[in-house]
PDB file of N, CA and C in Angstrom:
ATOM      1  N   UNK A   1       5.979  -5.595  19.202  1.00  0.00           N
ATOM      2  CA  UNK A   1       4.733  -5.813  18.489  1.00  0.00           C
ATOM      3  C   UNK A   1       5.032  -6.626  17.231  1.00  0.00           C
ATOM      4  N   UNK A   2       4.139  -7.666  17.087  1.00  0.00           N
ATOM      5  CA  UNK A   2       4.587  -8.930  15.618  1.00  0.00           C
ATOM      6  C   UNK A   2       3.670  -8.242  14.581  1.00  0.00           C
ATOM      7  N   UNK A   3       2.724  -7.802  14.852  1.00  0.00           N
ATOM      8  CA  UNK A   3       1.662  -7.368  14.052  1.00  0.00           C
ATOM      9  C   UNK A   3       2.027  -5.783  13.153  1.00  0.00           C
ATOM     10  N   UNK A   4       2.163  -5.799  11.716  1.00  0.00           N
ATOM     11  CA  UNK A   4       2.355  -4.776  11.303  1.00  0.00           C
ATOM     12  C   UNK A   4       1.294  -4.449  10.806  1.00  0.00           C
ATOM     13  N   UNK A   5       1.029  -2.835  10.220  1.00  0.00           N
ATOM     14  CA  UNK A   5       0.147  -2.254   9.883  1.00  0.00           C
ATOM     15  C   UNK A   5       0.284  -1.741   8.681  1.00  0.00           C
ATOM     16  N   UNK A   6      -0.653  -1.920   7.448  1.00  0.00           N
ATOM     17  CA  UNK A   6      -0.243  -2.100   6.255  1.00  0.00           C
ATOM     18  C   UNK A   6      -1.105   0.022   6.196  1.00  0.00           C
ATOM     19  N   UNK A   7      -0.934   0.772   5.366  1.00  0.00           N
ATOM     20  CA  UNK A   7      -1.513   1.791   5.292  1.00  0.00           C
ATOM     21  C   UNK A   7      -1.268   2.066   3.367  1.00  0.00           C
ATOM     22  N   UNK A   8      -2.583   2.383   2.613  1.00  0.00           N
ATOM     23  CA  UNK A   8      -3.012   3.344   1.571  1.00  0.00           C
ATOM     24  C   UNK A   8      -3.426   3.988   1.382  1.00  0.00           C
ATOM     25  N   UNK A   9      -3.663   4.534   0.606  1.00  0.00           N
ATOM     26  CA  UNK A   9      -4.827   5.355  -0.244  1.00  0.00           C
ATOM     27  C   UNK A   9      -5.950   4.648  -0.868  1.00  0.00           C
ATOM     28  N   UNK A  10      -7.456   5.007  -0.551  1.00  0.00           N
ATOM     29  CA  UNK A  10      -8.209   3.981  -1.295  1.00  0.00           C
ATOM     30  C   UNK A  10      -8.143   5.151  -3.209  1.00  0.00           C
ATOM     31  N   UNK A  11      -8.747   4.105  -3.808  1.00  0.00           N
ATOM     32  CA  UNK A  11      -8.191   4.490  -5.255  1.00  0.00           C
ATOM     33  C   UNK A  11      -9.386   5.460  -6.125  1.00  0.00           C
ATOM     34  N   UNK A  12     -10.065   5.086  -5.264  1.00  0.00           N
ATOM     35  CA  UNK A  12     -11.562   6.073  -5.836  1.00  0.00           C
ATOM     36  C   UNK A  12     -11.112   7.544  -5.247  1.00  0.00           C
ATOM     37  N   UNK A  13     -11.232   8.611  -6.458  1.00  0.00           N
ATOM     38  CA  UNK A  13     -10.522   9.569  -6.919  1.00  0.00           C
ATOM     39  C   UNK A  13     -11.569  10.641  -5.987  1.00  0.00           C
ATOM     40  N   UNK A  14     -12.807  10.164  -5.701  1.00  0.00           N
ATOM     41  CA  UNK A  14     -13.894  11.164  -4.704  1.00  0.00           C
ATOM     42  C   UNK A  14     -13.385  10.723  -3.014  1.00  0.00           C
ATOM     43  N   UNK A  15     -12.792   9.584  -2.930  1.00  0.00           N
ATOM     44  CA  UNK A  15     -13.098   9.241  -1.573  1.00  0.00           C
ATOM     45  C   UNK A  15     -11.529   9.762  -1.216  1.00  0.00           C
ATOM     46  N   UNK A  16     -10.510   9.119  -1.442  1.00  0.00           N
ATOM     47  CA  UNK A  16      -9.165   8.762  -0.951  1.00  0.00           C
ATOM     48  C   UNK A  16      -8.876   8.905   0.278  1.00  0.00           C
ATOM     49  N   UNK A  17      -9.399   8.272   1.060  1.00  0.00           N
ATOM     50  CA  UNK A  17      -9.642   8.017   2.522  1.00  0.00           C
ATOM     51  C   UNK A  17      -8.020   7.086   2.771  1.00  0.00           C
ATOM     52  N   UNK A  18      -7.296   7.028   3.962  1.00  0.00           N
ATOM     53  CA  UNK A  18      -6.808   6.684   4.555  1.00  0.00           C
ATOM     54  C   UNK A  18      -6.349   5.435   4.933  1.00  0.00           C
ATOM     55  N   UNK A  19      -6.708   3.840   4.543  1.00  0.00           N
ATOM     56  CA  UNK A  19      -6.605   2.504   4.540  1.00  0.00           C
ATOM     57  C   UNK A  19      -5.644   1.904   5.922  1.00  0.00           C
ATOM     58  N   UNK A  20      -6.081   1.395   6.806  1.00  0.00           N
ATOM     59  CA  UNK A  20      -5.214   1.268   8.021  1.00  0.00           C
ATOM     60  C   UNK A  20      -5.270  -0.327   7.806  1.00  0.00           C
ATOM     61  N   UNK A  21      -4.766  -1.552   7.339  1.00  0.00           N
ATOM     62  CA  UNK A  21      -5.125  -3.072   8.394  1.00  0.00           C
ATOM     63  C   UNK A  21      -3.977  -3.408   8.112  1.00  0.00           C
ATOM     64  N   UNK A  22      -4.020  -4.741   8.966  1.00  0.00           N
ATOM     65  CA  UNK A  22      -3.587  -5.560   9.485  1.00  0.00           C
ATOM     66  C   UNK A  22      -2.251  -6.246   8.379  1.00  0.00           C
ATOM     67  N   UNK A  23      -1.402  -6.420   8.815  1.00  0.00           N
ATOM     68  CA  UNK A  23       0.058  -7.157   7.882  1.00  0.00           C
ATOM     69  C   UNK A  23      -0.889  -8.769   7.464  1.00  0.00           C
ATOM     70  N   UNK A  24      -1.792  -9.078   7.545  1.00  0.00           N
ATOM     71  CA  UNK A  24      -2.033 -10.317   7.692  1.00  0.00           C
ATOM     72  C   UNK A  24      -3.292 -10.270   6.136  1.00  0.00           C
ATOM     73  N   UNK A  25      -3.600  -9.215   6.270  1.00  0.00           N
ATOM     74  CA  UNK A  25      -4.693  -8.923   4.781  1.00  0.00           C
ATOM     75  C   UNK A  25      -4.069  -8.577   3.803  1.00  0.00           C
ATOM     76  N   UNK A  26      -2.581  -9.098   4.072  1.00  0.00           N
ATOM     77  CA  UNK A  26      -1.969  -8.809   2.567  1.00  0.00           C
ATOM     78  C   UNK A  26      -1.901  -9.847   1.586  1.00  0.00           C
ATOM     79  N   UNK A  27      -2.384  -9.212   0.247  1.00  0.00           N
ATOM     80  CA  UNK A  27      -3.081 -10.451  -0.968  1.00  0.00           C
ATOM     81  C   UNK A  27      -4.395 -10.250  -0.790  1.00  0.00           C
ATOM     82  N   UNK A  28      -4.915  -9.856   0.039  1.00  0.00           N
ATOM     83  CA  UNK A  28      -6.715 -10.172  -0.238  1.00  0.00           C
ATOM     84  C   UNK A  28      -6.943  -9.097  -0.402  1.00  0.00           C
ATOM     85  N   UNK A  29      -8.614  -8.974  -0.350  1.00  0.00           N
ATOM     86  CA  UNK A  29      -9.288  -7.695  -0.751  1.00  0.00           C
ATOM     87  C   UNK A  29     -10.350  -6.714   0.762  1.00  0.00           C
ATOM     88  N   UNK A  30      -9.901  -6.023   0.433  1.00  0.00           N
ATOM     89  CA  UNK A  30     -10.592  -5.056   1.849  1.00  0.00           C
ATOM     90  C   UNK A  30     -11.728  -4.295   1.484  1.00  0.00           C
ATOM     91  N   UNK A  31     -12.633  -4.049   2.630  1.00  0.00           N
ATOM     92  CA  UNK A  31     -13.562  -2.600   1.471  1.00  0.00           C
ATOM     93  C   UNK A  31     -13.308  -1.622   2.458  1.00  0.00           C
ATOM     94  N   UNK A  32     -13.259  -0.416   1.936  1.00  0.00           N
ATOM     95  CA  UNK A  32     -12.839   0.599   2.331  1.00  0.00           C
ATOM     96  C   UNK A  32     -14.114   1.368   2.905  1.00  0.00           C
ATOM     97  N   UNK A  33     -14.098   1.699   4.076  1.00  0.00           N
ATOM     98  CA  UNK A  33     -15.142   2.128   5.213  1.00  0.00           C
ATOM     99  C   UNK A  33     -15.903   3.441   4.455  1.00  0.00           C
ATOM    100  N   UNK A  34     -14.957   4.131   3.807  1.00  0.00           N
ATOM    101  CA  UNK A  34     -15.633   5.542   3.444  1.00  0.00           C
ATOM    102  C   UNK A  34     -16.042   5.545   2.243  1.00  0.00           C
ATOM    103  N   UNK A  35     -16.405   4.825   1.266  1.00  0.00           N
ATOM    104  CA  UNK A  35     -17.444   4.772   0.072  1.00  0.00           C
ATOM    105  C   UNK A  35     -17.143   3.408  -0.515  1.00  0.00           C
ATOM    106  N   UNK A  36     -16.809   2.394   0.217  1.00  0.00           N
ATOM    107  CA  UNK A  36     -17.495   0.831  -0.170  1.00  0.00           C
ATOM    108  C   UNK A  36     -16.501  -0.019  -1.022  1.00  0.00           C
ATOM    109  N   UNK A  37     -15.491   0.865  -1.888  1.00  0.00           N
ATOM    110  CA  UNK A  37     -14.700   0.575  -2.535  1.00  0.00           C
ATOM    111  C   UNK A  37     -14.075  -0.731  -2.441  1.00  0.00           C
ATOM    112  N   UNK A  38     -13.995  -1.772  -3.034  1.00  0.00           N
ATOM    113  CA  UNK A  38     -13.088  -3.394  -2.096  1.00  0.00           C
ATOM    114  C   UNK A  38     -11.948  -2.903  -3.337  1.00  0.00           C
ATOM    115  N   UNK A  39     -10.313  -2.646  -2.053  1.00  0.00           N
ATOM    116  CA  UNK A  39      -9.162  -2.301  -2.667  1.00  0.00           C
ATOM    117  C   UNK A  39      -8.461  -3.237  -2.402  1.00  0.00           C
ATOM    118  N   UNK A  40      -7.652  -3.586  -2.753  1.00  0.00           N
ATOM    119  CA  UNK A  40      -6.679  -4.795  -2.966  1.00  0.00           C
ATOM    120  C   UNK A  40      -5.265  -4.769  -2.295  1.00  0.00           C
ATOM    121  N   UNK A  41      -5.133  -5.406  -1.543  1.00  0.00           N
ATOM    122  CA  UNK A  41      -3.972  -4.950  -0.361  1.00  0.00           C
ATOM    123  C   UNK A  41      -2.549  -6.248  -1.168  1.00  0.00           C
ATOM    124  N   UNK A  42      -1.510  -5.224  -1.370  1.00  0.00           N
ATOM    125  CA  UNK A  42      -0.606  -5.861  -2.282  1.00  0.00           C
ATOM    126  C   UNK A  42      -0.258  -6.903  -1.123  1.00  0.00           C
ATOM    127  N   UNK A  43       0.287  -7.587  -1.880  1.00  0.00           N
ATOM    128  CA  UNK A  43       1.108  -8.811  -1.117  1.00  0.00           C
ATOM    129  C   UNK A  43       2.796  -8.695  -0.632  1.00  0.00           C
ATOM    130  N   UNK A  44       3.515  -7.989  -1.034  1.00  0.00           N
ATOM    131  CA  UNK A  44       4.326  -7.482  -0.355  1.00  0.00           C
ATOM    132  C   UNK A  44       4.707  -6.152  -0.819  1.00  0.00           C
ATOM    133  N   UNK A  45       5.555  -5.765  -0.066  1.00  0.00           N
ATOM    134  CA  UNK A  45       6.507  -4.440  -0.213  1.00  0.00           C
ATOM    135  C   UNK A  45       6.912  -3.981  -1.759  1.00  0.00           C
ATOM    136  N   UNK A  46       6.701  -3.281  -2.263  1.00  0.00           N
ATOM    137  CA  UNK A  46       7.281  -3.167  -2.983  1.00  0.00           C
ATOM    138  C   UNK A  46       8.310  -2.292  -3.379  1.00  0.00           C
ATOM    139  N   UNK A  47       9.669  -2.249  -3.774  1.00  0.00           N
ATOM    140  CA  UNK A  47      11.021  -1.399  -3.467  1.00  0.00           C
ATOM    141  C   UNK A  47      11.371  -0.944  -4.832  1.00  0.00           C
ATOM    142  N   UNK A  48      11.723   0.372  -4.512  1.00  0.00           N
ATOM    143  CA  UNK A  48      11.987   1.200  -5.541  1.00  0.00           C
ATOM    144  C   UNK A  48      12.464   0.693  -6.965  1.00  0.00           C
ATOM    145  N   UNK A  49      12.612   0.603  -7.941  1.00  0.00           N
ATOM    146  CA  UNK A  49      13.590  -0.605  -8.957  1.00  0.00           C
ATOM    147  C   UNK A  49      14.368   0.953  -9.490  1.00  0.00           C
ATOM    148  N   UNK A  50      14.717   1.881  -9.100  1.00  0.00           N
ATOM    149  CA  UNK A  50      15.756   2.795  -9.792  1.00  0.00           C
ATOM    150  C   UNK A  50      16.731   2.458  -9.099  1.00  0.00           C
ATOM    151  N   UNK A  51      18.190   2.561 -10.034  1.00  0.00           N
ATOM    152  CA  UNK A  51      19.532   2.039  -9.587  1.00  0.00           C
ATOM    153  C   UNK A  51      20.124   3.380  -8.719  1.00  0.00           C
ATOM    154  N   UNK A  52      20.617   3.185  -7.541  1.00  0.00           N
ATOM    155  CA  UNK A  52      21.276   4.440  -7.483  1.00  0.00           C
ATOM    156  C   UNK A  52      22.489   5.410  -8.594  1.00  0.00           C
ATOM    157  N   UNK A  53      22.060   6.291  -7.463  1.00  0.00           N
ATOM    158  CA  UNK A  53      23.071   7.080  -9.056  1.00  0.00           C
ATOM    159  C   UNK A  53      24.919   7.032  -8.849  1.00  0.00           C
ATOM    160  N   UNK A  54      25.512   6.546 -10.459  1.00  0.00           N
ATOM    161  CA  UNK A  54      26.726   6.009 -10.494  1.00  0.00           C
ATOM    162  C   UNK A  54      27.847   7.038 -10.122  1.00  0.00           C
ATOM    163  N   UNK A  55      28.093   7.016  -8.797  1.00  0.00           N
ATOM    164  CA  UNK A  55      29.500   8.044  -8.483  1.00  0.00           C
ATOM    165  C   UNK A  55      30.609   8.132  -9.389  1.00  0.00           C
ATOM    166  N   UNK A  56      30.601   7.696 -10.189  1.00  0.00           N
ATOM    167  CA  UNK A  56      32.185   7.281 -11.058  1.00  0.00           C
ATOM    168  C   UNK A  56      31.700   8.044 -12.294  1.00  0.00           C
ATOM    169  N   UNK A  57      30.466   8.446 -12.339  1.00  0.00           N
ATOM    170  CA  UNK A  57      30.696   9.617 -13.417  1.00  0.00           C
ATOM    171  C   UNK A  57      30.629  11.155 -13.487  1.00  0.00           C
ATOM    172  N   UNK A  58      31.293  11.166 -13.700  1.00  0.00           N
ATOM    173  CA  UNK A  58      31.809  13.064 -13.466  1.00  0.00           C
ATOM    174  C   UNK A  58      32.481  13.251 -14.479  1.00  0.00           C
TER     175      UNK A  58
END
């Protein structure tokens, strides 16, 4: 399958419904089926920025 599936949380604090689309609506804006909300589907991944933790200190 080429097609990935992007998944959130919508951000309205009454609804927080479930967000399912398409790898291809990433950067644009979606509205969210369960109270209208248009949420903003990031543009990529975004990865942790904490360093792992340094074995060499003990």
């Amino acid at each position: 399958m080429s097609s990935n599936v992007v998944r959130l949380i919508c951000p309205n604090l009454k609804c927080r419904k479930i967000l399912s689309v398409p790898d291809t609506a990433r950067g644009k804006k979606v509205r969210c089926r369960g109270c209208g909300m248009r949420v903003q589907i990031p543009s990529k991944e975004t990865v942790p920025t904490t360093p792992p933790p340094d074995e060499s200190a003990e």
